[in-house]
C-alpha atoms as a PDB file:
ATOM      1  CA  UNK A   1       0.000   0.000   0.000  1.00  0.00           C
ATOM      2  CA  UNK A   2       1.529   3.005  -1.133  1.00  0.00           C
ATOM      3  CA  UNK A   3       1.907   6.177   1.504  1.00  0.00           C
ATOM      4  CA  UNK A   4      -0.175   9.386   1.028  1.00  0.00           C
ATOM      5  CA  UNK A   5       1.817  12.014  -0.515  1.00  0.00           C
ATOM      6  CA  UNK A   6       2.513  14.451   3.135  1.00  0.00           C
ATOM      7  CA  UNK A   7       3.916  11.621   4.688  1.00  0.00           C
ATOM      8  CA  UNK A   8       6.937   9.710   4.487  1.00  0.00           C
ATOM      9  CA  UNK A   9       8.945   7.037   6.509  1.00  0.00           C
ATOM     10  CA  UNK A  10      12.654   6.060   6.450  1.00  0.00           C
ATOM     11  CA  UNK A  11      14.791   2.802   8.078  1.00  0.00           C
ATOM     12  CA  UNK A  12      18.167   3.500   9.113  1.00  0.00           C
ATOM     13  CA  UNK A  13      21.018   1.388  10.314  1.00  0.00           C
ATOM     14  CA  UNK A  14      24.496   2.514  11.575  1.00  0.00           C
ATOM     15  CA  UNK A  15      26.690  -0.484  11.432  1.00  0.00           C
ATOM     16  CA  UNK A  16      30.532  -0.867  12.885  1.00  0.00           C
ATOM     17  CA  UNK A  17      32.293  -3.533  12.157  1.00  0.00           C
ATOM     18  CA  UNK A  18      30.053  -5.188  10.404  1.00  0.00           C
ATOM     19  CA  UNK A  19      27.478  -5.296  13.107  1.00  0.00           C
ATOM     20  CA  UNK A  20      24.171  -3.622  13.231  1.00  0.00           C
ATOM     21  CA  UNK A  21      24.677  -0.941  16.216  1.00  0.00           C
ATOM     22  CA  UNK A  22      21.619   1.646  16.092  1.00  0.00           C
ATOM     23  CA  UNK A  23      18.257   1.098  13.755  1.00  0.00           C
ATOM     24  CA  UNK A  24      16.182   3.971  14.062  1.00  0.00           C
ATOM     25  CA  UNK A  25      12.560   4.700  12.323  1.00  0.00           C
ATOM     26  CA  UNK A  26      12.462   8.320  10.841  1.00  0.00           C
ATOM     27  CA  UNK A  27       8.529   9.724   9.832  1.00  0.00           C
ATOM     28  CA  UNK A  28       8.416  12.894   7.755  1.00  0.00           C
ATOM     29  CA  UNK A  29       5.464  14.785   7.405  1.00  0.00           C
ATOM     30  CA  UNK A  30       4.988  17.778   5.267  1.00  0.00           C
ATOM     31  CA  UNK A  31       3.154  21.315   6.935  1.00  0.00           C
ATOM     32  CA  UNK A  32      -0.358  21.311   7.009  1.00  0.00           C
ATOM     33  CA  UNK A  33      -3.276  23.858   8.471  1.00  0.00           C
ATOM     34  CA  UNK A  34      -3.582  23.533  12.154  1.00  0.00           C
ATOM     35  CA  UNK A  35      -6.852  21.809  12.487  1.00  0.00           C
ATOM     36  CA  UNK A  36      -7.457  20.586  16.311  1.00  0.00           C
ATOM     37  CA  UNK A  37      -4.518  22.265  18.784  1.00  0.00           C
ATOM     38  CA  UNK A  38      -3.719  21.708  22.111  1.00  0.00           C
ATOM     39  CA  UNK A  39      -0.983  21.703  24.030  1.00  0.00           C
ATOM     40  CA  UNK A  40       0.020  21.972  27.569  1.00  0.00           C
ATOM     41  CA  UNK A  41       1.229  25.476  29.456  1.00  0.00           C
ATOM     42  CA  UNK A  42       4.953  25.379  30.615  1.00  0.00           C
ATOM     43  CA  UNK A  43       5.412  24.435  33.954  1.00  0.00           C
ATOM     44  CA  UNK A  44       6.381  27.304  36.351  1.00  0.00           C
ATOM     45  CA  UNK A  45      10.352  27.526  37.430  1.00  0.00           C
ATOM     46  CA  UNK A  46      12.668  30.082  37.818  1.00  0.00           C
ATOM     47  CA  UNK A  47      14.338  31.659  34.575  1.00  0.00           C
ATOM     48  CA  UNK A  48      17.665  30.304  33.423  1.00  0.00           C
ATOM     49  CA  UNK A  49      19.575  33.168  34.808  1.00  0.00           C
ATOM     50  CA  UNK A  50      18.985  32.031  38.780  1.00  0.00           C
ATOM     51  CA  UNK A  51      19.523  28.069  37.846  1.00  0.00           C
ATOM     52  CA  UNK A  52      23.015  26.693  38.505  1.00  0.00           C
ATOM     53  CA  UNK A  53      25.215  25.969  36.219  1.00  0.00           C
ATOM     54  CA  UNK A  54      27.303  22.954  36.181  1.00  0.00           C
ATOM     55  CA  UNK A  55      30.312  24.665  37.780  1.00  0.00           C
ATOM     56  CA  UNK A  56      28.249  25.538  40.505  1.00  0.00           C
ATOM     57  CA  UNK A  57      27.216  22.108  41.019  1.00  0.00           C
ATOM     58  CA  UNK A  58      30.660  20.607  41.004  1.00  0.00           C
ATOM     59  CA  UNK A  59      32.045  23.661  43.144  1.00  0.00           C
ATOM     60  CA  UNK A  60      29.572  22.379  45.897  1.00  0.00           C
ATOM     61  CA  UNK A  61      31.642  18.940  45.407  1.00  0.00           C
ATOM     62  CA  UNK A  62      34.985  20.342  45.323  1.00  0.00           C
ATOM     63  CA  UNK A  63      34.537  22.557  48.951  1.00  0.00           C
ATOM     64  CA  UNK A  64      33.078  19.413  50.781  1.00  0.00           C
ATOM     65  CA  UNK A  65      35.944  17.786  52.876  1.00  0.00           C
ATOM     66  CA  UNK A  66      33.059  14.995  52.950  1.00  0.00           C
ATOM     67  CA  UNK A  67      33.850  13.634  49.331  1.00  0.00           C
ATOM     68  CA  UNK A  68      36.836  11.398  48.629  1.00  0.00           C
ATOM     69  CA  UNK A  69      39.821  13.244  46.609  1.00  0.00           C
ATOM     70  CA  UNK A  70      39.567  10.530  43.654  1.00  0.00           C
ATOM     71  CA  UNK A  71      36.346  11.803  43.129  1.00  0.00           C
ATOM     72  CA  UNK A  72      37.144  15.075  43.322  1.00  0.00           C
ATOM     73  CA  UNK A  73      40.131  14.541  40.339  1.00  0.00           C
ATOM     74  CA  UNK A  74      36.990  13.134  38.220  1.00  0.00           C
ATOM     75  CA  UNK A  75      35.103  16.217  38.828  1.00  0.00           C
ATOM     76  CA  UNK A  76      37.610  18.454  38.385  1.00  0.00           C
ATOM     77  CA  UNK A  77      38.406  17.182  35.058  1.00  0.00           C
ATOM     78  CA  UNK A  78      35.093  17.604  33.742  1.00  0.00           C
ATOM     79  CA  UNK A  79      34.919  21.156  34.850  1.00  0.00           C
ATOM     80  CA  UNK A  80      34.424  23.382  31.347  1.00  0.00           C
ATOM     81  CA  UNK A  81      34.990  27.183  33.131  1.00  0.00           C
ATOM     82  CA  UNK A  82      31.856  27.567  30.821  1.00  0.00           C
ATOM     83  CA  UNK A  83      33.783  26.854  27.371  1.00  0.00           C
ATOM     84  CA  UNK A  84      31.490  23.725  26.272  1.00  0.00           C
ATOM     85  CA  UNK A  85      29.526  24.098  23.624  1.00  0.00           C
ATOM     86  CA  UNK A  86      26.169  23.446  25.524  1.00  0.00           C
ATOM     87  CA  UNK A  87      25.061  25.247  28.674  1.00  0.00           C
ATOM     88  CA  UNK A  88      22.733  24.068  31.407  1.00  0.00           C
ATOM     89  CA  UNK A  89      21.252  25.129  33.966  1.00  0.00           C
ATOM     90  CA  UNK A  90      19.529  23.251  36.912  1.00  0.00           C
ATOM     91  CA  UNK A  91      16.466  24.456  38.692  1.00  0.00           C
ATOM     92  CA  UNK A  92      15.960  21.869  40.767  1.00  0.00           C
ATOM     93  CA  UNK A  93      18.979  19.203  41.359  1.00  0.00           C
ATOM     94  CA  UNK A  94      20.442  17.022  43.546  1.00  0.00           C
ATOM     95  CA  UNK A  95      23.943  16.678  44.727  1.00  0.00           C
ATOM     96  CA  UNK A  96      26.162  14.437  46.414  1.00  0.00           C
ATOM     97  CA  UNK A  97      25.653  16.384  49.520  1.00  0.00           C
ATOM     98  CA  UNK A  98      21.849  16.758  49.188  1.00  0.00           C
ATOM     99  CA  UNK A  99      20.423  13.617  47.176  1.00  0.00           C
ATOM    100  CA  UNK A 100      16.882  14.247  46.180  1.00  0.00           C
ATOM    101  CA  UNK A 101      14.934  11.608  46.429  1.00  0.00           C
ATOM    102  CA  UNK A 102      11.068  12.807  44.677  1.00  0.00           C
ATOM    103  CA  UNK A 103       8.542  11.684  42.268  1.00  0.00           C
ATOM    104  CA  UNK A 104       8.343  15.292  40.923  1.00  0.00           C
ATOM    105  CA  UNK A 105       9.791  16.013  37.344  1.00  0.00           C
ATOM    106  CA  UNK A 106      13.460  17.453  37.081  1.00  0.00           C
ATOM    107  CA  UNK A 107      13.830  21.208  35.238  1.00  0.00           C
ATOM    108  CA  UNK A 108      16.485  21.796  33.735  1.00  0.00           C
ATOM    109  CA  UNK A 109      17.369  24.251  31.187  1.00  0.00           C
ATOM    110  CA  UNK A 110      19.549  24.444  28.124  1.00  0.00           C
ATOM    111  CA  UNK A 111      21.221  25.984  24.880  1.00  0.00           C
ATOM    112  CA  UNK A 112      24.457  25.041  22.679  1.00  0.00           C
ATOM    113  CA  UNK A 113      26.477  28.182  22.629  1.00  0.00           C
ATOM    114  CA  UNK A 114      26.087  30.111  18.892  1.00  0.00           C
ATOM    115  CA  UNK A 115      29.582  29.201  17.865  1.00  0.00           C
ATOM    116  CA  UNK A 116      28.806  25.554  18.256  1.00  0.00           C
ATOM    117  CA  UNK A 117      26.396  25.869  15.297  1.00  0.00           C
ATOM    118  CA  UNK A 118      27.474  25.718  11.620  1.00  0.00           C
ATOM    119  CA  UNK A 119      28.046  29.517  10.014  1.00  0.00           C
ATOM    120  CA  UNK A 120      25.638  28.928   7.964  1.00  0.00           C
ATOM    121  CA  UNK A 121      22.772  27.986  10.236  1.00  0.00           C
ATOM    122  CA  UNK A 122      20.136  30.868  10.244  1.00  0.00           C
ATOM    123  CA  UNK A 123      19.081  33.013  12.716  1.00  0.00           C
ATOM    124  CA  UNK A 124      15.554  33.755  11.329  1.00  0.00           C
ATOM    125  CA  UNK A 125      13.744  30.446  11.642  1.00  0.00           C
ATOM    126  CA  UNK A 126      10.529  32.003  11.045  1.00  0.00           C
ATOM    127  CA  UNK A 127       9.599  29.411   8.095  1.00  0.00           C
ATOM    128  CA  UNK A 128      11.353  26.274   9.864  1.00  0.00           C
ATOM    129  CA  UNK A 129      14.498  25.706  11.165  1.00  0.00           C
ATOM    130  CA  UNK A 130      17.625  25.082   9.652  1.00  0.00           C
ATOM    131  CA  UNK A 131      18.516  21.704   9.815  1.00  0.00           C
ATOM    132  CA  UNK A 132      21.125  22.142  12.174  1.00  0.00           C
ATOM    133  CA  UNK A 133      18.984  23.587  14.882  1.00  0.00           C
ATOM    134  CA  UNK A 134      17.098  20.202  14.382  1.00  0.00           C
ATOM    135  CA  UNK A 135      20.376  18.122  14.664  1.00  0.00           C
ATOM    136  CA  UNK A 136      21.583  19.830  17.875  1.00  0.00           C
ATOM    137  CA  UNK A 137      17.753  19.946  19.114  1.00  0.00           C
ATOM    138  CA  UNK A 138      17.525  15.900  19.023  1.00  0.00           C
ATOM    139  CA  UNK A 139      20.985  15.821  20.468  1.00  0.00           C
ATOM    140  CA  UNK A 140      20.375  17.718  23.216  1.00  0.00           C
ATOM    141  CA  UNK A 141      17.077  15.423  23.801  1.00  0.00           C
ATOM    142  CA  UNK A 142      19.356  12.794  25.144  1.00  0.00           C
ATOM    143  CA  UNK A 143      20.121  15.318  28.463  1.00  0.00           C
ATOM    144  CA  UNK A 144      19.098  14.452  31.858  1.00  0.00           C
ATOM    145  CA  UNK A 145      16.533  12.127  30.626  1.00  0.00           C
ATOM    146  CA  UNK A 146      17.300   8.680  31.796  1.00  0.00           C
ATOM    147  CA  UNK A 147      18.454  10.023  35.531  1.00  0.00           C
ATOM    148  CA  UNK A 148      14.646  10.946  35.780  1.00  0.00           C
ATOM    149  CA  UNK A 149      14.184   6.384  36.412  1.00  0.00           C
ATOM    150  CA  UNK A 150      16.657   6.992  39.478  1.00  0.00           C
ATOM    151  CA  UNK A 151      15.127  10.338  41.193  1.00  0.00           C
ATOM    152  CA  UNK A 152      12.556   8.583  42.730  1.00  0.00           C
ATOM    153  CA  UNK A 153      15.604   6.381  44.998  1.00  0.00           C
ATOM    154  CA  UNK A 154      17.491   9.399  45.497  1.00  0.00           C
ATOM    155  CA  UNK A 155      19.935  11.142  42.978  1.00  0.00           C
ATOM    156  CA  UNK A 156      22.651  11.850  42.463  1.00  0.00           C
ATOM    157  CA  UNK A 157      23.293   7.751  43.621  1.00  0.00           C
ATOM    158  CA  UNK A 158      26.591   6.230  44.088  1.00  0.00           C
ATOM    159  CA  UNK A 159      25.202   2.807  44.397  1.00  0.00           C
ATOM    160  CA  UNK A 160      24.491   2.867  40.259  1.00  0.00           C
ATOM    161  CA  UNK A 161      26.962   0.975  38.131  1.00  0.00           C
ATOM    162  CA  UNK A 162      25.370   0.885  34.825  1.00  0.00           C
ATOM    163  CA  UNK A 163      23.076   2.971  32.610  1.00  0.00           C
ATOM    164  CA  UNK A 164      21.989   3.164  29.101  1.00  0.00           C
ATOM    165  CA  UNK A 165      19.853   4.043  26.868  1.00  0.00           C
ATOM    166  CA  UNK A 166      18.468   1.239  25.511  1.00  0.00           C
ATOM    167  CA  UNK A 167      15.653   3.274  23.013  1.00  0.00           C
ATOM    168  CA  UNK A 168      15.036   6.829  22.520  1.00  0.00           C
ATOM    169  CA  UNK A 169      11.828   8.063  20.918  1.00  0.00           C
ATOM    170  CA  UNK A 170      11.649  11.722  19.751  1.00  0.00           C
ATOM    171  CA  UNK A 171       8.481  13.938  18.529  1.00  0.00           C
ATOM    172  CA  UNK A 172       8.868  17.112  16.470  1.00  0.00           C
ATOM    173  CA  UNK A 173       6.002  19.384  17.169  1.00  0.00           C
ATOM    174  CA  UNK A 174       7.320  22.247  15.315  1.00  0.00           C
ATOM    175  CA  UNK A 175      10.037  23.825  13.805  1.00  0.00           C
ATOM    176  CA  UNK A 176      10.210  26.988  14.962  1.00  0.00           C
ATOM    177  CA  UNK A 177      12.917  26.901  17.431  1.00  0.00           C
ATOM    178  CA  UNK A 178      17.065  28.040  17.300  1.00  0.00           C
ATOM    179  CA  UNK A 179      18.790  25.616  19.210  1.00  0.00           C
ATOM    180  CA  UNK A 180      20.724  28.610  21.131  1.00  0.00           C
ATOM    181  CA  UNK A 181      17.991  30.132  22.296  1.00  0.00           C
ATOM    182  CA  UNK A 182      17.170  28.448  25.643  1.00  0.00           C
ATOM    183  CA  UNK A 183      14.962  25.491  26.141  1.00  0.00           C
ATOM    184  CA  UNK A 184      13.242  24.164  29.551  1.00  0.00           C
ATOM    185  CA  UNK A 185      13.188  19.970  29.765  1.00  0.00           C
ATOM    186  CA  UNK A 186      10.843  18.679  32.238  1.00  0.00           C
ATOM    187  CA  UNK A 187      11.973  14.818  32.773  1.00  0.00           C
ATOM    188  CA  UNK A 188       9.970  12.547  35.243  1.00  0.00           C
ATOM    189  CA  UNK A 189       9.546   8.276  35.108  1.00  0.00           C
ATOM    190  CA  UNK A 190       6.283   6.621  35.704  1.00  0.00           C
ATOM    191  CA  UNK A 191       7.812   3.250  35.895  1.00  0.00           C
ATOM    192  CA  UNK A 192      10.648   1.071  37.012  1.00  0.00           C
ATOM    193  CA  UNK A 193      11.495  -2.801  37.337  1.00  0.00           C
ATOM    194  CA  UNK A 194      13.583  -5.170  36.733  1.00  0.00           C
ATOM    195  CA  UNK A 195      16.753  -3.237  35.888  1.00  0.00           C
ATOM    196  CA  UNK A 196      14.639  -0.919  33.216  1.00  0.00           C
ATOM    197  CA  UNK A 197      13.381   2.430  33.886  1.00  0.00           C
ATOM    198  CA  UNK A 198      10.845   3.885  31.636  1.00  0.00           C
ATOM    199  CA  UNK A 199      11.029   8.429  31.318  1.00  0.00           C
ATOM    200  CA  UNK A 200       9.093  10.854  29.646  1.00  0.00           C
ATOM    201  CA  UNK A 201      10.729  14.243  28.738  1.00  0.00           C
ATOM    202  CA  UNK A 202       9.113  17.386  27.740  1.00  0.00           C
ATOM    203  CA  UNK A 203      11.051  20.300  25.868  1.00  0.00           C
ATOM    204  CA  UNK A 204       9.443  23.965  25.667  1.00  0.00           C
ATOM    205  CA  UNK A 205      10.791  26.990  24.309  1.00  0.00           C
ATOM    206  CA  UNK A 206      11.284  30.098  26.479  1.00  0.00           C
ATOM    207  CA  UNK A 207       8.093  31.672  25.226  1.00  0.00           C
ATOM    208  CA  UNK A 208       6.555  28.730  26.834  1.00  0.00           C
ATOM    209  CA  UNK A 209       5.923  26.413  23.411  1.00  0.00           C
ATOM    210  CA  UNK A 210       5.505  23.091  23.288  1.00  0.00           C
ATOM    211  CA  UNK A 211       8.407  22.029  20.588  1.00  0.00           C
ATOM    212  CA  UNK A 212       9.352  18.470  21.828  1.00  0.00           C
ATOM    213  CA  UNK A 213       8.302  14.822  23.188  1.00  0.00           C
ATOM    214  CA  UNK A 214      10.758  12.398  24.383  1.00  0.00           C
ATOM    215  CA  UNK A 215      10.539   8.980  26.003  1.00  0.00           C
ATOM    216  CA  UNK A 216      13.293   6.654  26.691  1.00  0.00           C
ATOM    217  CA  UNK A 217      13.780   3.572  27.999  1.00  0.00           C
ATOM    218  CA  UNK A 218      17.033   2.844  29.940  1.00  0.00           C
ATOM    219  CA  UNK A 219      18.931  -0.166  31.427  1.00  0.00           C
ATOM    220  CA  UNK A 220      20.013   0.911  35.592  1.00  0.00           C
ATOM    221  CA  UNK A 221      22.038  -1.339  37.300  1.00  0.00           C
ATOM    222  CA  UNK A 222      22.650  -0.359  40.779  1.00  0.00           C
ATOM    223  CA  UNK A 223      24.963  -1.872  43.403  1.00  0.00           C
ATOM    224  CA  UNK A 224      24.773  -5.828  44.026  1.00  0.00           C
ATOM    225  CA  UNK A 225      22.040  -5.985  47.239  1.00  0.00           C
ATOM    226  CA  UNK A 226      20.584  -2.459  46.615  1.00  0.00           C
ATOM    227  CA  UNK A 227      16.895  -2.273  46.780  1.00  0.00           C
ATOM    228  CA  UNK A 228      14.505   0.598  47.050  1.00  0.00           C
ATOM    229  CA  UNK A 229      10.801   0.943  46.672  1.00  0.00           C
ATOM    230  CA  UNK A 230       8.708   4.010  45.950  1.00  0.00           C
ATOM    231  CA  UNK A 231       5.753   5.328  45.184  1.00  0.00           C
ATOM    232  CA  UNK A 232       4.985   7.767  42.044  1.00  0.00           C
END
């Protein structure tokens, strides 16, 4: 059966060394008039400018005499000094001082820098975005999601030994967005079992736009004997 003309689906596999090591289903659809809209309005949180930044959360690591020095020399080597291409900014996080341990979603905000974008990427995305906005925007979708399965137990957790990713689903709702311009991601999980952890993400703009869905499932593996139960 053939597919109507606004819609279109691709298959693609990444291979590496001759093995098959990421399949991924791609729908296109072309514009159409609005028709039935809805959407939810952005959650309430405080504006990028009074979240901390990475640095500030690793600072908080670095001052404690209650953190052991090898883990310090990791966290000092990830320190960027704010010269990564993407910035974030956490409204509402953990640390290894203060684990949270809640069923309510994690806010977080983020942006890749300008110069991380290709020269030729436009600024005026009135009519759509450049591709590269896209690119960076379902990169970026990746962020913070799959801690969401471990907030519940308490995170940040240094009883986890493995996690992964082990699918990603992502929904385009427009294309009106510049990947520098900052975005708020609301992640929460509604399940967990087994090793898996199942999260749903939520992406608005700063003008409060709807502009992506994620869900991901990941693989946790926490310490051997760790066990926690919660309710969501």
């Amino acid at each position: 059966m053939a597919l109507p003309s606004w819609l279109a689906v691709r298959l693609v596999t990444a291979n590496q060394d001759g093995k098959a090591i990421y399949v991924a289903t791609i729908s296109f659809h072309k514009p159409e008039a609005p028709g039935l809209q809805h959407f939810p309005t952005m959650p309430q949180t405080i504006p990028p400018e009074d979240a901390l930044t990475e640095n500030d959360v690793m600072q908080e690591i670095l001052d404690s005499p209650k953190i052991p020095d090898s883990f310090k020399d990791n966290v000092r080597r990830k320190m960027n000094r704010g010269t990564a291409p993407v910035q974030i900014r956490y409204c509402n996080p953990g640390s290894m001082l203060r684990p949270v341990k809640s069923s309510e979603p994690q806010y977080t905000w983020f942006r890749v820098t300008s110069a991380a974008l290709p020269p030729q990427a436009p600024r005026d995305v009135s009519g759509g975005s450049d591709r590269a906005h896209l690119h960076v925007a379902c990169w970026l979708s990746d962020f913070t999601l799959a801690f969401a399965a471990v907030r519940p137990h308490g995170f940040p957790n240094l009883d986890i030994r493995m996690m992964v990713s082990l699918d990603h689903h992502i929904y385009f709702h427009t294309q009106h967005f510049k990947a520098d311009d900052w975005f708020l991601y609301e992640v929460k999980t509604s399940w967990a079992d087994h090793n898996r952890g199942l999260c749903q993400g939520r992406i608005f703009t700063a003008d409060g736009h709807l502009a992506i869905t994620t869900q991901q499932e990941v693989l946790v593996r926490m310490k051997k004997g760790f066990t926690s139960k919660a309710k969501l």
